[in-house]
PDB file of N, CA and C in Angstrom:
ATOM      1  N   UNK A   1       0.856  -1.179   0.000  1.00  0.00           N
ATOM      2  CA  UNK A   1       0.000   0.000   0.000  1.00  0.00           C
ATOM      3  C   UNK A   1       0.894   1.232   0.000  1.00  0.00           C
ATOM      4  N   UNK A   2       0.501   2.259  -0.235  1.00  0.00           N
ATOM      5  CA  UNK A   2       1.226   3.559  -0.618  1.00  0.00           C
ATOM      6  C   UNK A   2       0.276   4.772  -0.400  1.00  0.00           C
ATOM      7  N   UNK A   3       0.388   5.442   0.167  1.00  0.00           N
ATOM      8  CA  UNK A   3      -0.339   7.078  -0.086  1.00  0.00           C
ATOM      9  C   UNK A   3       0.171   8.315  -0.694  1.00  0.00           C
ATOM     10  N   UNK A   4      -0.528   8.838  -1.262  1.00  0.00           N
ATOM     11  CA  UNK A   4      -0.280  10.262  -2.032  1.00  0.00           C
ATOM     12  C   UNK A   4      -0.936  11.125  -1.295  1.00  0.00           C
ATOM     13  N   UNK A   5      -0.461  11.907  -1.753  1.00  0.00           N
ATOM     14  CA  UNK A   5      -0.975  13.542  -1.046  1.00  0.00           C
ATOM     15  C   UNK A   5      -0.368  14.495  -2.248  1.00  0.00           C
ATOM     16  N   UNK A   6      -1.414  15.314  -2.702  1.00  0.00           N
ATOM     17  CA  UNK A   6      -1.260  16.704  -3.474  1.00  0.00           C
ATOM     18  C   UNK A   6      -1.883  17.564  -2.545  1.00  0.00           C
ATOM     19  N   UNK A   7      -0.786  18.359  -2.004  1.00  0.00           N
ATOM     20  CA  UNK A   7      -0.885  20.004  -1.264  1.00  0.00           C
ATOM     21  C   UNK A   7      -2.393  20.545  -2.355  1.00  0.00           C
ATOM     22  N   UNK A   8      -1.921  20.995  -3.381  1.00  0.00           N
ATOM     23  CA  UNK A   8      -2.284  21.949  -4.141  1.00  0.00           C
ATOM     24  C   UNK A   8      -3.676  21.720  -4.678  1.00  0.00           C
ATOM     25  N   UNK A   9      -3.884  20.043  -4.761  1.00  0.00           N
ATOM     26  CA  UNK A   9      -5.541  19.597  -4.970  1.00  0.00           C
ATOM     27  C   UNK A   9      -6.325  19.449  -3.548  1.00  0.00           C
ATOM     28  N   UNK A  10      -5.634  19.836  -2.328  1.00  0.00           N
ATOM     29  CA  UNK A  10      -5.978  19.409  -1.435  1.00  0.00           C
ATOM     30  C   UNK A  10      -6.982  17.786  -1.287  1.00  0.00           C
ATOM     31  N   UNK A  11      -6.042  16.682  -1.621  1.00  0.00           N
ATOM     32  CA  UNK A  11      -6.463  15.255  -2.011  1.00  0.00           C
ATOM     33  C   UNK A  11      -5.612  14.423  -1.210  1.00  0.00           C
ATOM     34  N   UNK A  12      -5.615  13.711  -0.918  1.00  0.00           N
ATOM     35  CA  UNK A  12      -4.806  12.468  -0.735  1.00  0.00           C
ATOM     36  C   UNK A  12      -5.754  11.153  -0.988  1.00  0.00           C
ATOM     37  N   UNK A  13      -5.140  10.047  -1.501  1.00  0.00           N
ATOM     38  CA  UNK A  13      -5.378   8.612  -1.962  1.00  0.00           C
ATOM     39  C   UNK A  13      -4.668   7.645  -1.448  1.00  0.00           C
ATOM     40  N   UNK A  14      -5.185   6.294  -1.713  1.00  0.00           N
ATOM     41  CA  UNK A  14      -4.383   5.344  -1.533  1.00  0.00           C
ATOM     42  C   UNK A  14      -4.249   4.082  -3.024  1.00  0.00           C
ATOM     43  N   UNK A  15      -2.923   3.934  -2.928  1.00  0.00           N
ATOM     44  CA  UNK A  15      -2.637   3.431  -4.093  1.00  0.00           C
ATOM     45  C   UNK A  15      -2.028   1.653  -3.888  1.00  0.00           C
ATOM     46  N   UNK A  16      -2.014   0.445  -4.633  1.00  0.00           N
ATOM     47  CA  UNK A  16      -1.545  -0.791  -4.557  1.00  0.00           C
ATOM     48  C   UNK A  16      -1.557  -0.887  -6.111  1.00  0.00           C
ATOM     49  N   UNK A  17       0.381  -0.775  -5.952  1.00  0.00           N
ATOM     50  CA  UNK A  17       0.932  -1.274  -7.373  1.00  0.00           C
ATOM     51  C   UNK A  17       0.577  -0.202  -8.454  1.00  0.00           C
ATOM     52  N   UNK A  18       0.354   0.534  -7.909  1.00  0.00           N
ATOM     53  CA  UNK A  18       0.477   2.011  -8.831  1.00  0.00           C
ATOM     54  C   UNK A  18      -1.001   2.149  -9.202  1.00  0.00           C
ATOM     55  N   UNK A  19      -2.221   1.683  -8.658  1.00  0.00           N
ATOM     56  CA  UNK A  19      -3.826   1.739  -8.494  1.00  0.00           C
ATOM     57  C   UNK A  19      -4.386   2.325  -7.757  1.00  0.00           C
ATOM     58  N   UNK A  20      -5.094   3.333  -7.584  1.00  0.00           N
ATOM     59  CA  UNK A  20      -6.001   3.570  -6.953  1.00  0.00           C
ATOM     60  C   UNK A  20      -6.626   3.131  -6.210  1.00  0.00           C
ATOM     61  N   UNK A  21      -6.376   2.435  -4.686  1.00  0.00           N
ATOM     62  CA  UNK A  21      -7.692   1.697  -4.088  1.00  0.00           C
ATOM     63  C   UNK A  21      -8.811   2.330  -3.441  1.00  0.00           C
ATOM     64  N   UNK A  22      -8.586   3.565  -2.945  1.00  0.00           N
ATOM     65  CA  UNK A  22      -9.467   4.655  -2.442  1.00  0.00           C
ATOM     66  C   UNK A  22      -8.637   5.906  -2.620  1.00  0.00           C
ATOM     67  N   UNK A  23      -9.971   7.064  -2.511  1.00  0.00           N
ATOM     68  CA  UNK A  23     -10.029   8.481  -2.966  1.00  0.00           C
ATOM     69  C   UNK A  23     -10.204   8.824  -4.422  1.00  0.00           C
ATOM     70  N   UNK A  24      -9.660   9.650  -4.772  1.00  0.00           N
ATOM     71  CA  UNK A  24      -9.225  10.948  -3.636  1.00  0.00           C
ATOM     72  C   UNK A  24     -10.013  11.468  -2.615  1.00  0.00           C
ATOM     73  N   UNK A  25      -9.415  12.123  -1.327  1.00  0.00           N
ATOM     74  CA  UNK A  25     -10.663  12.661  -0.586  1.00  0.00           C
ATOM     75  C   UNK A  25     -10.052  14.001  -0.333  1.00  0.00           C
ATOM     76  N   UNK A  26     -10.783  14.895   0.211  1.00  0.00           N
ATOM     77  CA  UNK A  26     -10.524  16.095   0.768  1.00  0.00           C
ATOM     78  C   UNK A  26      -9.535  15.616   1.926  1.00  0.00           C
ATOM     79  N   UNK A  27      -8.425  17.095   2.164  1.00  0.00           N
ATOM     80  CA  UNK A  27      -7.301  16.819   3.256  1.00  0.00           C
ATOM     81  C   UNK A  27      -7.597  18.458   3.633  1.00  0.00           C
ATOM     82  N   UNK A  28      -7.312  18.880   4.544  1.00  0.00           N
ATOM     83  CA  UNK A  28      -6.702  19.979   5.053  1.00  0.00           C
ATOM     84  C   UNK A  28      -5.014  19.498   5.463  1.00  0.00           C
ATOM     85  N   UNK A  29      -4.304  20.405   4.971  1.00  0.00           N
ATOM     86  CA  UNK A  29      -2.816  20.781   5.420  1.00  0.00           C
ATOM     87  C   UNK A  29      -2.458  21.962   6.388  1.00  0.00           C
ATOM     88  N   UNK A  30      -0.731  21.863   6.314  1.00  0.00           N
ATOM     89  CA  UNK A  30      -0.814  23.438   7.266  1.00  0.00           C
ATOM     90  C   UNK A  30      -0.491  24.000   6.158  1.00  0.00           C
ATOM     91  N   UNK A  31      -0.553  25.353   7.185  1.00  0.00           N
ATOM     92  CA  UNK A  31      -0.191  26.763   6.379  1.00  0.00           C
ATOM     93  C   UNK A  31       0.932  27.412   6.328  1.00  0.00           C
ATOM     94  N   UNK A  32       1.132  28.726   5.768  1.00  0.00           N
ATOM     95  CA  UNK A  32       2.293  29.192   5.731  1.00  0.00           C
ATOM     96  C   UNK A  32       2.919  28.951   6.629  1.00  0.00           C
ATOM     97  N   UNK A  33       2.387  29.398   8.589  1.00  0.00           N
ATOM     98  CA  UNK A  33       3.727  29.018   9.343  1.00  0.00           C
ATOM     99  C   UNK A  33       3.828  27.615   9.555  1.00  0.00           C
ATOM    100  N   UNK A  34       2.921  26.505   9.065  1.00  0.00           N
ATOM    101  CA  UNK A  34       3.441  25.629   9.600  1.00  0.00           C
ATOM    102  C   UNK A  34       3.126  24.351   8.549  1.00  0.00           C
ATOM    103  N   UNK A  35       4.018  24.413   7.581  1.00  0.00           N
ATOM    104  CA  UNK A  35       3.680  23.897   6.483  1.00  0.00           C
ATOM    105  C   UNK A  35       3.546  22.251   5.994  1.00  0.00           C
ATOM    106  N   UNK A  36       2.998  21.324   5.511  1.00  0.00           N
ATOM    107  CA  UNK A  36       2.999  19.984   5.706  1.00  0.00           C
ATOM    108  C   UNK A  36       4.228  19.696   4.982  1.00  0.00           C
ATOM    109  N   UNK A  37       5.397  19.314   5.427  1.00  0.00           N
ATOM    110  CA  UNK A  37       6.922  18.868   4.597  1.00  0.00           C
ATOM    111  C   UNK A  37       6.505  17.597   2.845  1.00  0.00           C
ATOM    112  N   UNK A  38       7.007  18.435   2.084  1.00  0.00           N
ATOM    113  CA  UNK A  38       7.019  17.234   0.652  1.00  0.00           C
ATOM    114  C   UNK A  38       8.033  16.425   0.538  1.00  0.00           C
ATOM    115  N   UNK A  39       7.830  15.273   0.454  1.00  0.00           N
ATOM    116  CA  UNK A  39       9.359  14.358  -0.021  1.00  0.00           C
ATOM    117  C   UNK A  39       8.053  13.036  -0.189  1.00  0.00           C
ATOM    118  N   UNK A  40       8.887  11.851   0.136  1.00  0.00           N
ATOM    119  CA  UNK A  40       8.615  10.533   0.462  1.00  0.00           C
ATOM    120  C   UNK A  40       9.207  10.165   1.621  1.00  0.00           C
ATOM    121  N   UNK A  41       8.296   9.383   2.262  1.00  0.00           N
ATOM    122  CA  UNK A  41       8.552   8.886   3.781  1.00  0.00           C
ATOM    123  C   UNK A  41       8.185   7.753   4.165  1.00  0.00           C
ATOM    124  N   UNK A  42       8.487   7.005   4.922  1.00  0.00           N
ATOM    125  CA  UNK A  42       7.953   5.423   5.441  1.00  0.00           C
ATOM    126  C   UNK A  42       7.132   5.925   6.324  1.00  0.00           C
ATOM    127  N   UNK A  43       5.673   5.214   6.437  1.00  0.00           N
ATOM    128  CA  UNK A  43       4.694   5.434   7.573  1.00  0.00           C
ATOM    129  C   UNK A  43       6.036   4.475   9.119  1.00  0.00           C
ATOM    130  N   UNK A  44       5.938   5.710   9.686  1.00  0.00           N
ATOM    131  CA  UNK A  44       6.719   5.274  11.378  1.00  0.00           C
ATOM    132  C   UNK A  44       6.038   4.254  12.327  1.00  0.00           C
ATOM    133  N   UNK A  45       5.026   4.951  12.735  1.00  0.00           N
ATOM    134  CA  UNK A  45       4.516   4.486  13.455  1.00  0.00           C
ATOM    135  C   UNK A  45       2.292   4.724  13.648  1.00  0.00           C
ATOM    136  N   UNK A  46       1.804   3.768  14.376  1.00  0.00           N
ATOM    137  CA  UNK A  46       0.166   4.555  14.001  1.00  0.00           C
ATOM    138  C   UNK A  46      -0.185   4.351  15.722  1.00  0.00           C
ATOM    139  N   UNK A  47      -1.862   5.248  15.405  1.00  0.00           N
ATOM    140  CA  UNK A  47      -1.722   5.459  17.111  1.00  0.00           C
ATOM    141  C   UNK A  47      -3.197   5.789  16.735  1.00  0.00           C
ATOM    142  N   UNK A  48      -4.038   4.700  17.825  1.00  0.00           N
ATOM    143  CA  UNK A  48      -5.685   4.908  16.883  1.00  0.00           C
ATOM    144  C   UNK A  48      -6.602   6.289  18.084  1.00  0.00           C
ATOM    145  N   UNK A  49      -5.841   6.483  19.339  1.00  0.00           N
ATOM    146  CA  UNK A  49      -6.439   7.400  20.207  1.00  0.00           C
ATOM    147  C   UNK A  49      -4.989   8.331  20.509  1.00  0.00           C
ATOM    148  N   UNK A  50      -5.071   9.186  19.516  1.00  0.00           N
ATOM    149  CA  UNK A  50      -3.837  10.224  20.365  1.00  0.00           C
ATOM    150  C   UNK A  50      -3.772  11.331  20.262  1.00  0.00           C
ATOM    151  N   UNK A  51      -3.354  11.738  21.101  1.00  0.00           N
ATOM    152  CA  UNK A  51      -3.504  13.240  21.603  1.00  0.00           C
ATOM    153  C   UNK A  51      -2.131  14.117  21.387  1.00  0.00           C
ATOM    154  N   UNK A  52      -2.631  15.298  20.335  1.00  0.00           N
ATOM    155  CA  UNK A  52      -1.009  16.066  20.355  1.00  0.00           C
ATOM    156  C   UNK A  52      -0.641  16.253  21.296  1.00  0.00           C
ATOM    157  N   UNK A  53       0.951  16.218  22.060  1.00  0.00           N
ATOM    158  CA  UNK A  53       1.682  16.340  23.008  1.00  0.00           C
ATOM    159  C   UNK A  53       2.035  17.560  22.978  1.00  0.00           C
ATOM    160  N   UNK A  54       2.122  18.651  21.392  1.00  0.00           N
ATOM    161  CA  UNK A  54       2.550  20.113  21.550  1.00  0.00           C
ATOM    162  C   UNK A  54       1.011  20.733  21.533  1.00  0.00           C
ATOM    163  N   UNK A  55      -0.101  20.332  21.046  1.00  0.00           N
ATOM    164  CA  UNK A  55      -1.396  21.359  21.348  1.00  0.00           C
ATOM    165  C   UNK A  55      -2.373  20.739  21.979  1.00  0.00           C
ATOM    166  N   UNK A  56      -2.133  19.559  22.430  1.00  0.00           N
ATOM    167  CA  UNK A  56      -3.231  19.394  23.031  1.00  0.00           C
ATOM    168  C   UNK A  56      -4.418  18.996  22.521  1.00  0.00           C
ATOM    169  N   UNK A  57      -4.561  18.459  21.439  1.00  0.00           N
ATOM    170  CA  UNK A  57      -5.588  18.249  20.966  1.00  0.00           C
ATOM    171  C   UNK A  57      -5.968  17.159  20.493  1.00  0.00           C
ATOM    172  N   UNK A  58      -7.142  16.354  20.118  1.00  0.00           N
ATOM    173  CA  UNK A  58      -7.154  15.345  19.792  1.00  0.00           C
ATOM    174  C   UNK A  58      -6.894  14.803  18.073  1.00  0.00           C
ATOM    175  N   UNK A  59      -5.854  13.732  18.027  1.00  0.00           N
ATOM    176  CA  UNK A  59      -5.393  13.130  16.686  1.00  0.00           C
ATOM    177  C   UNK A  59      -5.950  11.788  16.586  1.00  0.00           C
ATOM    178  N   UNK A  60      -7.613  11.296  16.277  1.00  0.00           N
ATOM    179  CA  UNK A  60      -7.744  10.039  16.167  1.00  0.00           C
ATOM    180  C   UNK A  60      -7.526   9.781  14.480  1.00  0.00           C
ATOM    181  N   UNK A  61      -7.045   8.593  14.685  1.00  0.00           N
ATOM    182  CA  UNK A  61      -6.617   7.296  13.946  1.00  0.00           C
ATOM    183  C   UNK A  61      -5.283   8.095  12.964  1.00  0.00           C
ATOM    184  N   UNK A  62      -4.431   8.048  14.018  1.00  0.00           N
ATOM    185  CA  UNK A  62      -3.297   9.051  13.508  1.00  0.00           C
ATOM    186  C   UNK A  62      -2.316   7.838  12.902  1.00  0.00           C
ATOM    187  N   UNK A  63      -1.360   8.258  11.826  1.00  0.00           N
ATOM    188  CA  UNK A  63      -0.785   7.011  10.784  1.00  0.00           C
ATOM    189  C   UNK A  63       0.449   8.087  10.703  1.00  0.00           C
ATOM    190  N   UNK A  64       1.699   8.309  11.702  1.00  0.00           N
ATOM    191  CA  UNK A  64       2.612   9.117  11.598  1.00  0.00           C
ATOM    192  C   UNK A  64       3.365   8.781  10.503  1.00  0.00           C
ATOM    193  N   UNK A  65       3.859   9.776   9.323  1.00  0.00           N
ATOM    194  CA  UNK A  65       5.440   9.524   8.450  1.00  0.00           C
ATOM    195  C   UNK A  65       5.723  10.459   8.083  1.00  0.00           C
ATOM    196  N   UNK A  66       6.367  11.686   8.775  1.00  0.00           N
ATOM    197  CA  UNK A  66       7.341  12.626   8.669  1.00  0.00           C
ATOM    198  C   UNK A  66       7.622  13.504   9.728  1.00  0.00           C
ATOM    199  N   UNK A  67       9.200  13.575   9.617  1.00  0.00           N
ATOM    200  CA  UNK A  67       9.853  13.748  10.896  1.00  0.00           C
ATOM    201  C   UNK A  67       8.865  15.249  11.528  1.00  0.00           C
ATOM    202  N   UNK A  68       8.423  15.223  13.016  1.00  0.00           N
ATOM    203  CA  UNK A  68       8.317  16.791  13.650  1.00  0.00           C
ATOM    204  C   UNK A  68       6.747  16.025  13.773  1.00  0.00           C
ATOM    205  N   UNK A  69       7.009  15.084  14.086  1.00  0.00           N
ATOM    206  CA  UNK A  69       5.183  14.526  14.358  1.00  0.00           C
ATOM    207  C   UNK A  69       4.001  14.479  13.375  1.00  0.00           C
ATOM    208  N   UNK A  70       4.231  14.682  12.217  1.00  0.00           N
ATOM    209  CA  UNK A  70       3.697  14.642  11.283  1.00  0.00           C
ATOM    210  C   UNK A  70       2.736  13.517  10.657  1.00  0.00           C
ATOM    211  N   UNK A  71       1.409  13.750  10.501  1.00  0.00           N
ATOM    212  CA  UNK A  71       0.579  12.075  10.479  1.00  0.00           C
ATOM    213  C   UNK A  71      -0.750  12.793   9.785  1.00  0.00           C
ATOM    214  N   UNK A  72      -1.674  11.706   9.423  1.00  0.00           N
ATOM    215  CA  UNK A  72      -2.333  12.001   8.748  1.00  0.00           C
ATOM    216  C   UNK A  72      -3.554  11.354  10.453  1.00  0.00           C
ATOM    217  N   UNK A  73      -4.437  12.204  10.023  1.00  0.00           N
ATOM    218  CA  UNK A  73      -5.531  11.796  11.288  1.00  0.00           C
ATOM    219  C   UNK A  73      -6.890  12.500  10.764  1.00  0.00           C
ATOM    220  N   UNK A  74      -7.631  12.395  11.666  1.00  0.00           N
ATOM    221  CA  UNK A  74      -8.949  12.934  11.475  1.00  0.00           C
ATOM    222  C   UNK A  74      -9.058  13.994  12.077  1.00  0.00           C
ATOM    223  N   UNK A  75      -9.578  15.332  11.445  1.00  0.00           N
ATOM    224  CA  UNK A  75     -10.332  16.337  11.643  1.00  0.00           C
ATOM    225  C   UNK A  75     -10.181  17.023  10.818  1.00  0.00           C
ATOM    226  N   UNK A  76     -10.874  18.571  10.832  1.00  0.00           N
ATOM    227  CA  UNK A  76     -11.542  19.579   9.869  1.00  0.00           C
ATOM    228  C   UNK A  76     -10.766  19.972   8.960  1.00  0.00           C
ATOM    229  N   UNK A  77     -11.463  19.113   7.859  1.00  0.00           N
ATOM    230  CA  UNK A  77     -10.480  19.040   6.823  1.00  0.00           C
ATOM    231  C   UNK A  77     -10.877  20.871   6.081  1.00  0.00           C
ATOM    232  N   UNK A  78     -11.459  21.434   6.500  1.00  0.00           N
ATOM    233  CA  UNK A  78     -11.772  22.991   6.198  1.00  0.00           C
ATOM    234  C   UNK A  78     -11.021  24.239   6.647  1.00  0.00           C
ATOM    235  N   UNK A  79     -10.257  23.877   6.896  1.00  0.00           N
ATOM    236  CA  UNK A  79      -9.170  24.970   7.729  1.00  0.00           C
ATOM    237  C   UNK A  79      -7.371  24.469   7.702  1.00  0.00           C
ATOM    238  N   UNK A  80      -7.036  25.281   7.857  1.00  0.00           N
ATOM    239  CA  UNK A  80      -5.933  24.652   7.584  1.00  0.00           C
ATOM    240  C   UNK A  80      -4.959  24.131   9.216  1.00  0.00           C
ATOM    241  N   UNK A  81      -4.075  22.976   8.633  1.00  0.00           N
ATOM    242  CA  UNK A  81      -3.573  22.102  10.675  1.00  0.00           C
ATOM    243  C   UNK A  81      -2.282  22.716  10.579  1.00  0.00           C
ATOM    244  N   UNK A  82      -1.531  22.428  11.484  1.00  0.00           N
ATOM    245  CA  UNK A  82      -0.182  23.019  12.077  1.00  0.00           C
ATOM    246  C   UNK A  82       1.031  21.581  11.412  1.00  0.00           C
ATOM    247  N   UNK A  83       0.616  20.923  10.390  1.00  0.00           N
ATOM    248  CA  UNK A  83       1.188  20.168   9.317  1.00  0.00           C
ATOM    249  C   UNK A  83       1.005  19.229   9.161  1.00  0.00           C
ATOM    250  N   UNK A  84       0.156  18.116   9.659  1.00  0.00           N
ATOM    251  CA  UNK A  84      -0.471  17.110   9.566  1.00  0.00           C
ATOM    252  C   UNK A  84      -1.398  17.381   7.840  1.00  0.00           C
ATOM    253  N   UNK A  85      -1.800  16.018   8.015  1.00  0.00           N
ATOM    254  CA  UNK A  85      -3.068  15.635   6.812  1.00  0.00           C
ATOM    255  C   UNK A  85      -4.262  15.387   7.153  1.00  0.00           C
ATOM    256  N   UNK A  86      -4.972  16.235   7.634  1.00  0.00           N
ATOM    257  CA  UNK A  86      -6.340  16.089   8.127  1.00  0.00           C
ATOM    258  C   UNK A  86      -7.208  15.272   7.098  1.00  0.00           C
ATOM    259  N   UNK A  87      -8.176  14.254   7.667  1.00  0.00           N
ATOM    260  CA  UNK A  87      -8.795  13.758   6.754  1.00  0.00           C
ATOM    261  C   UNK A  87     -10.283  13.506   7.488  1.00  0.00           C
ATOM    262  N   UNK A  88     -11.353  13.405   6.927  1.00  0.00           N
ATOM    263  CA  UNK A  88     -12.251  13.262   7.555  1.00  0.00           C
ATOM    264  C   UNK A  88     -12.901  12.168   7.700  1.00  0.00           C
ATOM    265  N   UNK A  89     -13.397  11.629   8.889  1.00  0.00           N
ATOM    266  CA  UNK A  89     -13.452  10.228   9.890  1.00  0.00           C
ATOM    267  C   UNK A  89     -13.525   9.240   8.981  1.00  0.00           C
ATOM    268  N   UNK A  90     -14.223   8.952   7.741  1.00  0.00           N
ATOM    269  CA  UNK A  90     -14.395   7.893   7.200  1.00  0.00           C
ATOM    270  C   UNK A  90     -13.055   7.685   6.480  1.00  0.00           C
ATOM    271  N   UNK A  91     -12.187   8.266   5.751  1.00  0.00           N
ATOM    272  CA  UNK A  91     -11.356   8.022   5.257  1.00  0.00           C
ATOM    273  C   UNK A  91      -9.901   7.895   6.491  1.00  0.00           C
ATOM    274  N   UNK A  92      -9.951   8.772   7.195  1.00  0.00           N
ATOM    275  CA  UNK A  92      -8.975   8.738   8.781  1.00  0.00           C
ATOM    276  C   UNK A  92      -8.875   7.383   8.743  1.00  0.00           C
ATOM    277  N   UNK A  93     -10.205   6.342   8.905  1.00  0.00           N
ATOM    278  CA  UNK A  93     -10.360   5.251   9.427  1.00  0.00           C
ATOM    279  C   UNK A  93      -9.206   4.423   8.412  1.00  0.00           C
ATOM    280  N   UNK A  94     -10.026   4.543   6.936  1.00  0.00           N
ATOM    281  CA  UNK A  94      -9.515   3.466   5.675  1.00  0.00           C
ATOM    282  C   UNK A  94      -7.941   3.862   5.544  1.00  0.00           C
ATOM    283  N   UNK A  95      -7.402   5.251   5.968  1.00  0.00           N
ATOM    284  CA  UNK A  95      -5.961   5.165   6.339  1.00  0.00           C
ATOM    285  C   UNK A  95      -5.216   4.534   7.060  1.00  0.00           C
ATOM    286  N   UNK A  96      -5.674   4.429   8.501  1.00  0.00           N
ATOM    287  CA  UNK A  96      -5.215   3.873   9.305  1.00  0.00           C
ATOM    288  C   UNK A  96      -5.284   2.131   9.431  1.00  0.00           C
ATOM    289  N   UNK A  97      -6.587   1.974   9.013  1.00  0.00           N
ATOM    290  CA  UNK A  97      -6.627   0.468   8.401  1.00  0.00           C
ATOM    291  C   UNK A  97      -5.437  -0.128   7.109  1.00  0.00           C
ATOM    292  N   UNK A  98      -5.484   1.030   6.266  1.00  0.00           N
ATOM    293  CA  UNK A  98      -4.907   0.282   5.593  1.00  0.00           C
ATOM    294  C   UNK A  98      -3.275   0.458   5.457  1.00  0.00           C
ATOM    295  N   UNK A  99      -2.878   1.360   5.947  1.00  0.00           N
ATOM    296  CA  UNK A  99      -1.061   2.169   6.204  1.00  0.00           C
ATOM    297  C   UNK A  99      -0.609   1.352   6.876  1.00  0.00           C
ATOM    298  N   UNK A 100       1.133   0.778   6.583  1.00  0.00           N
ATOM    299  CA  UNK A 100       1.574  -0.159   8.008  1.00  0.00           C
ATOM    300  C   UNK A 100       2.860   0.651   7.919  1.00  0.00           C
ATOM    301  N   UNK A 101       3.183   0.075   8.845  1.00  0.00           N
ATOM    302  CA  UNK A 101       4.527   1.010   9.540  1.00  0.00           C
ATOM    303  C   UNK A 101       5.708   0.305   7.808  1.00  0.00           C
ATOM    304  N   UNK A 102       6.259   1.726   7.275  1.00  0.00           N
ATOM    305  CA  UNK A 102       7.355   0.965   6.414  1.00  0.00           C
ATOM    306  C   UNK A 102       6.607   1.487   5.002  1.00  0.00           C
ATOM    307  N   UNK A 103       5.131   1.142   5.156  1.00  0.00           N
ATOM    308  CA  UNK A 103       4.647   1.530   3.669  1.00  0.00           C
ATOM    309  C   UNK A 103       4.874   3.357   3.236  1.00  0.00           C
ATOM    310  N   UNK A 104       5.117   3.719   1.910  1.00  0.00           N
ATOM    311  CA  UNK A 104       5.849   5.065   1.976  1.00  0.00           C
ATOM    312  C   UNK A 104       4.408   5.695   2.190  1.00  0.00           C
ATOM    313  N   UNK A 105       4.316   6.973   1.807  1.00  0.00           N
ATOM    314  CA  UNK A 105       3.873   8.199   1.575  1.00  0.00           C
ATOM    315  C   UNK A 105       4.434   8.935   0.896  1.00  0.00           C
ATOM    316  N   UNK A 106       3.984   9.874  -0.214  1.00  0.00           N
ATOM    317  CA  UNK A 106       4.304  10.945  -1.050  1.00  0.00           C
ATOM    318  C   UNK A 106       3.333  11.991  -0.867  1.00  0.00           C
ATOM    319  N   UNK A 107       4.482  13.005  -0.864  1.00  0.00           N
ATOM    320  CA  UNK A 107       3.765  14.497  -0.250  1.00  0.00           C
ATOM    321  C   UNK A 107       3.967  15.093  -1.571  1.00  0.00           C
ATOM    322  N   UNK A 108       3.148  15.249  -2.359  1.00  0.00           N
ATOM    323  CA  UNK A 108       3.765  16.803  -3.575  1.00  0.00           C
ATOM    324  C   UNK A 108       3.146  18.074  -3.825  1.00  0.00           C
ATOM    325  N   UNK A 109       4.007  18.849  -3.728  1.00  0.00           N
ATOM    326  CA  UNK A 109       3.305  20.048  -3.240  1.00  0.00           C
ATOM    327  C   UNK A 109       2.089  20.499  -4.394  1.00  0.00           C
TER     328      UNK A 109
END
């Protein structure tokens, strides 16, 4: 499995073997000060109840892969996050279900 993310369509998907298996869906990213990093990354680690440690806030079905705490989770995908991939609950879920620690991610701006 593999995920994409386009900044600029505000989208992210999930892909097997260069396919489409779900999305695109709506994402919120961050913003100017706090921008979601582009490269490719191995999903680190996932965490289905967690709570940011710098704001305090809640990150369910969080699927971390890029360095500075960076993960894709659920919430308002209408505003922009402090650099995460906001996604909204139904897809949060099919991320976290389907991301394993090792599988990449692609961020393009």
């Amino acid at each position: 499995m593999h995920a994409c993310v386009s900044l600029s369509q505000r989208k992210a998907w999930l892909t097997r073997n260069g396919r489409p298996t779900y999305g695109p869906v709506p994402i919120a990213h961050g913003g100017r000060e706090n921008p979601t990093p582009t490269g490719t990354y191995p999903v680190s680690w996932k965490d289905e109840v967690n709570t940011s440690s710098i704001y305090g806030t809640p990150m369910p079905y969080s699927v971390f892969f890029a360095p500075g705490g960076i993960a894709f989770h659920q919430g308002d995908v209408r505003t922009d996050s402090h650099g995460c991939v906001r996604l909204t609950m139904p897809a949060a879920k099919a991320f976290f279900a389907a991301l394993q620690p090792g599988e990449l991610v692609q961020v393009v701006p």
